[in-house]
N, C-alpha and C. Protein backbone atom coordinates (compact mmCIF):
# COMPACT_ATOMS: atom_id res chain seq x y z
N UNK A 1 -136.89 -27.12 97.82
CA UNK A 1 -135.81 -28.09 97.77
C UNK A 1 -134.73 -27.61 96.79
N UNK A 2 -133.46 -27.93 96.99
CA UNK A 2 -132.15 -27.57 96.25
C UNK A 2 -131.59 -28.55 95.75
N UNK A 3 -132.03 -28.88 94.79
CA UNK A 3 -130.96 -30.00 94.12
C UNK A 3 -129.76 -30.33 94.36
N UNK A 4 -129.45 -28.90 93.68
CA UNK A 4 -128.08 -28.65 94.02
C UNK A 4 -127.07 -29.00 95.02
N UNK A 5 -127.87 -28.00 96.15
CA UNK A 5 -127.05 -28.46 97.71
C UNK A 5 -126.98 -30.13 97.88
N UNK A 6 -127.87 -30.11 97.65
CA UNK A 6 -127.33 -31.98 98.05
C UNK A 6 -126.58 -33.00 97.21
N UNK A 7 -126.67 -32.17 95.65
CA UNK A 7 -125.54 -32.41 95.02
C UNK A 7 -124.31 -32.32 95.46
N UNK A 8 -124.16 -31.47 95.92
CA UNK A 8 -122.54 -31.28 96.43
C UNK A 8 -122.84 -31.99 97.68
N UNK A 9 -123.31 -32.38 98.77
CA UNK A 9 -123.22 -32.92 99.16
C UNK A 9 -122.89 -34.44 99.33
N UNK A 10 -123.47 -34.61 98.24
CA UNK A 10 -123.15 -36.35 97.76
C UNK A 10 -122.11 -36.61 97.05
N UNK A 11 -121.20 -35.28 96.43
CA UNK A 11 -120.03 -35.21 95.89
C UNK A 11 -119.38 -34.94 97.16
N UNK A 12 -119.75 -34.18 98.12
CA UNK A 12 -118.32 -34.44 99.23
C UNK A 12 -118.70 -35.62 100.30
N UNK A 13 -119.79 -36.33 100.14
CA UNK A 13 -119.64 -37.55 100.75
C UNK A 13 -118.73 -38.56 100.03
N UNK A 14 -118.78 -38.23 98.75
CA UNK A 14 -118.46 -39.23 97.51
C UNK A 14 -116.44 -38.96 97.68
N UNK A 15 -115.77 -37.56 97.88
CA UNK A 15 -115.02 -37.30 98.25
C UNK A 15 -113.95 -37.75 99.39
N UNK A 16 -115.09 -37.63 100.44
CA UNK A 16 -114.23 -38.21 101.86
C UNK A 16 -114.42 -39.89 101.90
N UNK A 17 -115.01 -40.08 101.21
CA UNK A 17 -115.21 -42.05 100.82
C UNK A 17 -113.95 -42.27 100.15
N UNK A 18 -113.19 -41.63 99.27
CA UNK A 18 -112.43 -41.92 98.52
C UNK A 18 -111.35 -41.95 99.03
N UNK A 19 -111.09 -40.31 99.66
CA UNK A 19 -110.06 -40.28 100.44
C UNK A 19 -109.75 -40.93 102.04
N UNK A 20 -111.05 -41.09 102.48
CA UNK A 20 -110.75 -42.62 103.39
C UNK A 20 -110.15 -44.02 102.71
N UNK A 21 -110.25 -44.17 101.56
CA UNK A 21 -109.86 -45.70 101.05
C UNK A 21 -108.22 -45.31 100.92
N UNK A 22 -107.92 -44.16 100.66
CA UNK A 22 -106.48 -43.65 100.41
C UNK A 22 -105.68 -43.29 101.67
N UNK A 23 -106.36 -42.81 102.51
CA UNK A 23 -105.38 -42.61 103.78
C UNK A 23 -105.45 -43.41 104.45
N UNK A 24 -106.26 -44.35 104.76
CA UNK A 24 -107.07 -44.90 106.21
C UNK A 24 -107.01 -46.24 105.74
N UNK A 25 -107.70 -46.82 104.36
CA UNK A 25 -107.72 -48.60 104.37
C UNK A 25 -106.32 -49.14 104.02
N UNK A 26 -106.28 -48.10 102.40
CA UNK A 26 -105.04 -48.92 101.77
C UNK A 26 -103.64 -49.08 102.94
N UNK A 27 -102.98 -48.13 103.65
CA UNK A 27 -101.86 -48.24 103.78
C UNK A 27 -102.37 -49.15 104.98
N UNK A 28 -103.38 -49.53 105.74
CA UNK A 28 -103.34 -50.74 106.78
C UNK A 28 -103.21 -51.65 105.87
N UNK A 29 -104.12 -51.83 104.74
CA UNK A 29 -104.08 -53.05 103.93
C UNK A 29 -102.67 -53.80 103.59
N UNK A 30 -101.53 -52.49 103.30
CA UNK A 30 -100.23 -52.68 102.87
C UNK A 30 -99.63 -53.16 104.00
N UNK A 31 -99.98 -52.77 105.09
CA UNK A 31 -99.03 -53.24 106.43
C UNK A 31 -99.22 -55.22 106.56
N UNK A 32 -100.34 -55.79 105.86
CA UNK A 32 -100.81 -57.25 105.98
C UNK A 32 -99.94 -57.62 105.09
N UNK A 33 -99.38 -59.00 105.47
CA UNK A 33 -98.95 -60.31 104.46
C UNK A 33 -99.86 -60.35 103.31
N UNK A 34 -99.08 -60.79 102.01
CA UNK A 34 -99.67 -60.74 100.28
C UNK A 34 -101.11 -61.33 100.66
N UNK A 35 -101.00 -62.76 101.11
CA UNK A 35 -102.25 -63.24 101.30
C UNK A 35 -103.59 -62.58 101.98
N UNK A 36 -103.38 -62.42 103.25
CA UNK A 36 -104.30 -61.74 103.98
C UNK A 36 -104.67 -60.37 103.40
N UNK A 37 -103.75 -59.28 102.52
CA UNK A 37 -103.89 -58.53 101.83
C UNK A 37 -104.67 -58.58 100.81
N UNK A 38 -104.68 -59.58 100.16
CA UNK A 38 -105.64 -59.76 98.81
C UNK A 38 -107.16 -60.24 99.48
N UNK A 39 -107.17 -61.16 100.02
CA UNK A 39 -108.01 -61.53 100.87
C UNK A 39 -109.29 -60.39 101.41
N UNK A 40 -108.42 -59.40 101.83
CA UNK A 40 -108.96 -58.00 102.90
C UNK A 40 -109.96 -57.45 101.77
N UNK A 41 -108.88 -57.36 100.45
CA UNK A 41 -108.97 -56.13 99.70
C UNK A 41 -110.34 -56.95 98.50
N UNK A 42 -110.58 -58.03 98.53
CA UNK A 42 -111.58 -58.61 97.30
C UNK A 42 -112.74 -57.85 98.04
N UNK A 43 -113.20 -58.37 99.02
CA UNK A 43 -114.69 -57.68 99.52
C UNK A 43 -114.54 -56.42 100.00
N UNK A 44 -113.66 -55.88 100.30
CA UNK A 44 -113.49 -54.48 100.36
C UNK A 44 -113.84 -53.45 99.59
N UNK A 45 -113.29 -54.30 98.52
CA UNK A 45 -113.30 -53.53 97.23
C UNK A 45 -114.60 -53.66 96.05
N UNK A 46 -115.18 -54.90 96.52
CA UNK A 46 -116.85 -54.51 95.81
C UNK A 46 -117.59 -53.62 96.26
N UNK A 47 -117.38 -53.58 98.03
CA UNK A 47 -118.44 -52.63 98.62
C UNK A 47 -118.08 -51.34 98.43
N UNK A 48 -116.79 -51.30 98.14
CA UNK A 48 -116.62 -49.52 97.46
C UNK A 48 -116.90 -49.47 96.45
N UNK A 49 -116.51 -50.09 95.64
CA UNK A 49 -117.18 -49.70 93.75
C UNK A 49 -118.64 -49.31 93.83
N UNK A 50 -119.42 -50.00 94.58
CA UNK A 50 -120.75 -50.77 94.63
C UNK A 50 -121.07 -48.75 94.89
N UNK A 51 -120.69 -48.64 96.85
CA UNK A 51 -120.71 -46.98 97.51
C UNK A 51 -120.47 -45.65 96.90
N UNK A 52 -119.03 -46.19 95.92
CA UNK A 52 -118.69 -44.76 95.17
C UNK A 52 -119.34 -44.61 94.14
N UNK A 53 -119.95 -45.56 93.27
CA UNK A 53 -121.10 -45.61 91.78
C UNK A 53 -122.30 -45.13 92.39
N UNK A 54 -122.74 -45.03 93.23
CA UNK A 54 -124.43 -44.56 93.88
C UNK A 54 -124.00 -43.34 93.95
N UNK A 55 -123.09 -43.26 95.13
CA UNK A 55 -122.90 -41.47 95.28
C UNK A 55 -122.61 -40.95 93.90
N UNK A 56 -121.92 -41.65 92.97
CA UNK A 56 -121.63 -40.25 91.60
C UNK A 56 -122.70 -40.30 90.60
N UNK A 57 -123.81 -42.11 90.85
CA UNK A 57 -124.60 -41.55 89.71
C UNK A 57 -125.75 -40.58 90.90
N UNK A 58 -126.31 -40.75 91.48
CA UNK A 58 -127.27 -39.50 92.58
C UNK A 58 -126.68 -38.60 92.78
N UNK A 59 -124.97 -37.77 92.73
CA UNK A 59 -124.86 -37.08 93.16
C UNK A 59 -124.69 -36.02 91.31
N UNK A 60 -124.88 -36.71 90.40
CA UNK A 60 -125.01 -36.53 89.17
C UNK A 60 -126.94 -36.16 88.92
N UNK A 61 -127.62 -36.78 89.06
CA UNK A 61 -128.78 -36.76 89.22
C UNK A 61 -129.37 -35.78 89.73
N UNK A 62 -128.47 -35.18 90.75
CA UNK A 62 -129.36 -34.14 91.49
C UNK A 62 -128.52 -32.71 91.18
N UNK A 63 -127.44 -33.21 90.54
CA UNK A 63 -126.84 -31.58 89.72
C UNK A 63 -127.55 -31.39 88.32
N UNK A 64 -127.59 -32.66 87.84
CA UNK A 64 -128.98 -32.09 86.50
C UNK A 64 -130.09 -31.40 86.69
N UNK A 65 -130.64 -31.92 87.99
CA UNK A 65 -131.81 -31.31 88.50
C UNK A 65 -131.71 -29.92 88.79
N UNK A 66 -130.68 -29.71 89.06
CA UNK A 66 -130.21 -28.33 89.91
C UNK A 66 -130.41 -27.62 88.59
N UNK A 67 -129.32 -28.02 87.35
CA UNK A 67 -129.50 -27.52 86.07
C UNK A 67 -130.71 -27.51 85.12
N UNK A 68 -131.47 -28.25 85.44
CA UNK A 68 -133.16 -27.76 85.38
C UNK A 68 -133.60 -27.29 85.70
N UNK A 69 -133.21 -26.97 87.08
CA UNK A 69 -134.29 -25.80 87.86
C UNK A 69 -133.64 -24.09 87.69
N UNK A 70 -131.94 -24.35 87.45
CA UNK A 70 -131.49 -22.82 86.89
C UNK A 70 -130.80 -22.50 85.92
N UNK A 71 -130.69 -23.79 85.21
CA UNK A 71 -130.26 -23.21 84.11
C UNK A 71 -128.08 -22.28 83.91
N UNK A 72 -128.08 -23.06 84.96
CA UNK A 72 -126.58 -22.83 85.27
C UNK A 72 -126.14 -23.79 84.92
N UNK A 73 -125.01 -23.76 83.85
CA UNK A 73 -124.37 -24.80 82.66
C UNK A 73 -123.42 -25.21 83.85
N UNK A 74 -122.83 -24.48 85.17
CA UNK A 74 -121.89 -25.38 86.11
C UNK A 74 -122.61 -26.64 86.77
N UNK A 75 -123.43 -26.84 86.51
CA UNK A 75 -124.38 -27.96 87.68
C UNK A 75 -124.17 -29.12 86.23
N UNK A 76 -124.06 -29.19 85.34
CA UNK A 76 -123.82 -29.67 84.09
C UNK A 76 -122.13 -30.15 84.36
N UNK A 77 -121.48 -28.82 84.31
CA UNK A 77 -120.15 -29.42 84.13
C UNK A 77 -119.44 -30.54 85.47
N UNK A 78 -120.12 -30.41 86.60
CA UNK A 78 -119.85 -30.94 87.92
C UNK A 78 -120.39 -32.45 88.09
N UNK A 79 -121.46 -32.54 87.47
CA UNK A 79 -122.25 -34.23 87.04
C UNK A 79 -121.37 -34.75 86.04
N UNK A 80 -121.11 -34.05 84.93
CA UNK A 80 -120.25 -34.73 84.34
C UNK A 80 -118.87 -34.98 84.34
N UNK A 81 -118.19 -34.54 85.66
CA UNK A 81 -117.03 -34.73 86.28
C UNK A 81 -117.30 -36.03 87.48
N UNK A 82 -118.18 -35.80 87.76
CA UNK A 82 -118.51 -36.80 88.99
C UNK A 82 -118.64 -38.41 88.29
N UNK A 83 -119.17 -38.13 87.05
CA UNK A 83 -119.68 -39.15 86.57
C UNK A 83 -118.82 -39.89 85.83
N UNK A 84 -117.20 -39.05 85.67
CA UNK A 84 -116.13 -39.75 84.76
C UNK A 84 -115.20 -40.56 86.17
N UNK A 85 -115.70 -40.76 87.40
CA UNK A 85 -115.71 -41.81 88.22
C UNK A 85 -116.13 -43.15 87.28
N UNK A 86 -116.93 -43.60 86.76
CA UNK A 86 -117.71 -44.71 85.87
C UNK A 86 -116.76 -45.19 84.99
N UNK A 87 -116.09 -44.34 84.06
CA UNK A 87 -115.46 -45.19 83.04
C UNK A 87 -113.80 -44.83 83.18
N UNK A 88 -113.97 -44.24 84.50
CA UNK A 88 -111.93 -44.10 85.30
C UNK A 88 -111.98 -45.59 86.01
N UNK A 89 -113.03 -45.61 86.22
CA UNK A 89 -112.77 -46.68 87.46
C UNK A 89 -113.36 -48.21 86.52
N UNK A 90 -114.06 -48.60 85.40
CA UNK A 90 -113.68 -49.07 84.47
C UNK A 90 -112.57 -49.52 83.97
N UNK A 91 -111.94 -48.53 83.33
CA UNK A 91 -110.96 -48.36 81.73
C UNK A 91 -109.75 -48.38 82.34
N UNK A 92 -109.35 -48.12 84.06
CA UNK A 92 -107.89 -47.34 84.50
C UNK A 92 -107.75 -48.63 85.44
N UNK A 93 -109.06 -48.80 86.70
CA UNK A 93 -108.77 -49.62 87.91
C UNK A 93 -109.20 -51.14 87.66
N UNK A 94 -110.32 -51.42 86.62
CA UNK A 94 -110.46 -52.70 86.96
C UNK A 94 -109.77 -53.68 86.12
N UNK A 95 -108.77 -53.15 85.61
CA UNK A 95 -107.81 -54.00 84.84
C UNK A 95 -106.77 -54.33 86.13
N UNK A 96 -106.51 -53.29 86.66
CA UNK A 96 -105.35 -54.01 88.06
C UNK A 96 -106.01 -55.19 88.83
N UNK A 97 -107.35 -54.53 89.29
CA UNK A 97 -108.26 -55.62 89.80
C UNK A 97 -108.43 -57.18 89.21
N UNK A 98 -108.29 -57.10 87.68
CA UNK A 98 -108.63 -58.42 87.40
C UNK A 98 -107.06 -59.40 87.43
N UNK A 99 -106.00 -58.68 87.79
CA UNK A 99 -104.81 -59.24 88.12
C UNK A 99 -104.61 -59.60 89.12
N UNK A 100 -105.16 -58.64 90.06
CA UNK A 100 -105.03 -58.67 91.81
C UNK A 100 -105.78 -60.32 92.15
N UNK A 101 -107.30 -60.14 91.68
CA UNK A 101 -107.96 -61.52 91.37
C UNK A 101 -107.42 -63.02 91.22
N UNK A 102 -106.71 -62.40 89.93
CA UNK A 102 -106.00 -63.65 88.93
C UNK A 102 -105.09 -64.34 90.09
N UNK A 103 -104.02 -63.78 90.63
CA UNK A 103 -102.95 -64.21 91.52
C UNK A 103 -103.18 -65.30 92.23
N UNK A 104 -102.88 -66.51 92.28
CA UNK A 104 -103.10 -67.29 92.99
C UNK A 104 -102.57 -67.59 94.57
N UNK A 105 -103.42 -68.00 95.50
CA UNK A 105 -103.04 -67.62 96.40
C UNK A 105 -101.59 -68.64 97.27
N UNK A 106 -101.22 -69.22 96.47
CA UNK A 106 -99.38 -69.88 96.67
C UNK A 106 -98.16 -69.05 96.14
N UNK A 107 -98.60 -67.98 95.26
CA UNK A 107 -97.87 -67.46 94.94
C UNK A 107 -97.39 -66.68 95.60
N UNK A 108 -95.77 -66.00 94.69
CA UNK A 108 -94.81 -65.67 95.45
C UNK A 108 -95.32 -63.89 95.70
N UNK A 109 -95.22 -63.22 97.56
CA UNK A 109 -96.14 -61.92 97.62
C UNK A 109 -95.69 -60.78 96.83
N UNK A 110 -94.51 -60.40 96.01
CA UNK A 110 -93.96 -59.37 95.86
C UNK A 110 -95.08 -58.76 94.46
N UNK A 111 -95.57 -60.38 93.35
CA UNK A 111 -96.54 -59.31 92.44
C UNK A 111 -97.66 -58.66 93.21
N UNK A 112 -98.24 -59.56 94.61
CA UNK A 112 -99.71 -59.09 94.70
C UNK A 112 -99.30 -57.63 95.22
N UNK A 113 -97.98 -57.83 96.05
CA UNK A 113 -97.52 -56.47 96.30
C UNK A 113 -97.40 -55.29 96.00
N UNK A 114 -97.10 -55.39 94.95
CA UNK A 114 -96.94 -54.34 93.81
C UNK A 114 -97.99 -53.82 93.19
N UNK A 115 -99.04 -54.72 92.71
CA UNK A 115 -99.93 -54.71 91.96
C UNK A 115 -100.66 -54.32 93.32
N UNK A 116 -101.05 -54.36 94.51
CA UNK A 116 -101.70 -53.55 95.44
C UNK A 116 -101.30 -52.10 95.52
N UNK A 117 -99.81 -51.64 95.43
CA UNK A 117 -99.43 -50.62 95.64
C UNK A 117 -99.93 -49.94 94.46
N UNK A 118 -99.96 -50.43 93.20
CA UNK A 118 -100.58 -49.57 91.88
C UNK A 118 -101.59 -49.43 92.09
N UNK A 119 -102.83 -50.24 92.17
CA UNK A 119 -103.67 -50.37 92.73
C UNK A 119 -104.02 -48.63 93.56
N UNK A 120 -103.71 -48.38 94.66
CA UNK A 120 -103.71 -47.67 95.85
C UNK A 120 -103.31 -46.36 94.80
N UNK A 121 -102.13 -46.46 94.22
CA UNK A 121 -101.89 -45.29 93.22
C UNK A 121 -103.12 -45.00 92.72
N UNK A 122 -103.60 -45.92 91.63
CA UNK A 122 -104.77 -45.41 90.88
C UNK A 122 -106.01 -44.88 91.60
N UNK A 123 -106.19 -45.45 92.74
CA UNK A 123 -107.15 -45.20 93.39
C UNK A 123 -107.41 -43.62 93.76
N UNK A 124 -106.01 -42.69 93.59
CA UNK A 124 -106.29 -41.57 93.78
C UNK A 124 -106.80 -40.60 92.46
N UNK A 125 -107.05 -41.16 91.76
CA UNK A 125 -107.54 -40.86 90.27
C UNK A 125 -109.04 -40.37 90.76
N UNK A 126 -109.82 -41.64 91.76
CA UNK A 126 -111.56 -41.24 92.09
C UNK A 126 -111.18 -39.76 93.45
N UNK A 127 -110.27 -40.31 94.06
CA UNK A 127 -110.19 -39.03 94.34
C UNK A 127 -109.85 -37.33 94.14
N UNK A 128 -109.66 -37.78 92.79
CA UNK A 128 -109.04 -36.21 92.56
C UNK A 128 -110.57 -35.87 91.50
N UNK A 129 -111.20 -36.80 90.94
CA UNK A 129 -112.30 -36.55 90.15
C UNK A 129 -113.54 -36.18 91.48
N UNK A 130 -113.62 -36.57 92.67
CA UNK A 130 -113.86 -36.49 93.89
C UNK A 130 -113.99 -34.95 93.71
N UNK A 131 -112.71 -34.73 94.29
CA UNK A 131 -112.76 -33.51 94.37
C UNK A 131 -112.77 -32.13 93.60
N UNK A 132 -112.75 -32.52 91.94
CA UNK A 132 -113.08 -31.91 91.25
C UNK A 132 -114.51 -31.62 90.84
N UNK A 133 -115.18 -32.44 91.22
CA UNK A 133 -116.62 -31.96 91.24
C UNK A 133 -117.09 -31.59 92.34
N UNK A 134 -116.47 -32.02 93.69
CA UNK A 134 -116.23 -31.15 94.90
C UNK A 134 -116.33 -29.64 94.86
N UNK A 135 -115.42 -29.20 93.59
CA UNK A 135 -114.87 -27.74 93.68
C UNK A 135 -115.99 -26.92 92.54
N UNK A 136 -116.23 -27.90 91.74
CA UNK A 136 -117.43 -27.41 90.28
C UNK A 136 -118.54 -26.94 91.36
N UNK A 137 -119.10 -27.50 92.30
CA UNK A 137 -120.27 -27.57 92.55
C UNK A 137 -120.42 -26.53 93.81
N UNK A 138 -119.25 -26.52 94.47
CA UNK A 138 -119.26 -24.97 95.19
C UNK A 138 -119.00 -23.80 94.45
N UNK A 139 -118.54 -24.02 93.52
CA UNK A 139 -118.25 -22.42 92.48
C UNK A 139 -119.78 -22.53 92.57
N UNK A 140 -120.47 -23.40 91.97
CA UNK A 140 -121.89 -22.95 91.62
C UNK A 140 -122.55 -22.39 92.55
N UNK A 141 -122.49 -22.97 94.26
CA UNK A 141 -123.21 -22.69 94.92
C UNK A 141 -122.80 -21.14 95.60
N UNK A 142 -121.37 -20.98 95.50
CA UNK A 142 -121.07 -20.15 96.21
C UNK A 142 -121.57 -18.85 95.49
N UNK A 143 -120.96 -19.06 93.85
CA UNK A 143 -121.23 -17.75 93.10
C UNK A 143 -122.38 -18.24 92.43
N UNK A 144 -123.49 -18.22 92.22
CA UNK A 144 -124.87 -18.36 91.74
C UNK A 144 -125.00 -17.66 90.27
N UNK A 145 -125.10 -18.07 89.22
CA UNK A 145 -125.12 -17.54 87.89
C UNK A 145 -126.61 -16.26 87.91
């Protein structure tokens, strides 16, 4: 068994999850009225936090492992890229979130608007950490220490 390989695997599942929420949900989401928009985006958006936290802590889990079994400090540096998903998506996104929340739903659409569009901005933050452990974890596999 390879740790490893399926490490990166769960980092490029963890990858194309992200970048589906960026190409594919958000800008339909943006095409909906404020209401129905916020609406879409509350349960939407637990079941991704919930999807992208499994894939980075297992896909973290099984690059340590990898780094137990060889002793290659990249299987190290790639978990702990995967894993700064946790306190990006913390410290950066769930402060927009608790605004997006807050908004009441009579109100006028242009904040939820906005605050969706930032929202969608930040969101490419998990994707670029996505794909930075994307790229850690094929150096490892490709070039083998």
């Amino acid at each position: 068994m390879r740790p490893g390989l399926f490490a990166f695997s769960v980092a490029s599942i963890f990858l194309g999850a992200a970048l589906y929420i960026n190409v594919v949900e958000q800008p339909a989401r943006l095409a909906l009225d404020a209401r129905s928009m916020v609406r879409e985006w509350i349960p939407s958006n637990r079941r991704a936090f919930v999807m992208l936290s499994s894939l980075a802590i297992v896909s973290a889990i099984l690059a340590y492992l990898e780094y137990a079994r060889t002793g290659d400090v990249r299987w190290i540096i790639g978990g702990a890229v995967i894993l700064a998903n946790l306190p990006y998506a913390y410290y950066v996104i769930v402060p927009v979130n608790i605004w997006l929340c807050a908004i009441p739903a009579d109100a006028a659409p242009s904040p939820a608007r906005d605050l969706m569009r930032d929202w969608g901005l930040l969101e490419w933050g998990q994707t670029a950490i996505g794909l930075g452990a994307y790229c850690v974890f094929a150096w490892a596999l490709v070039l083998p220490a």
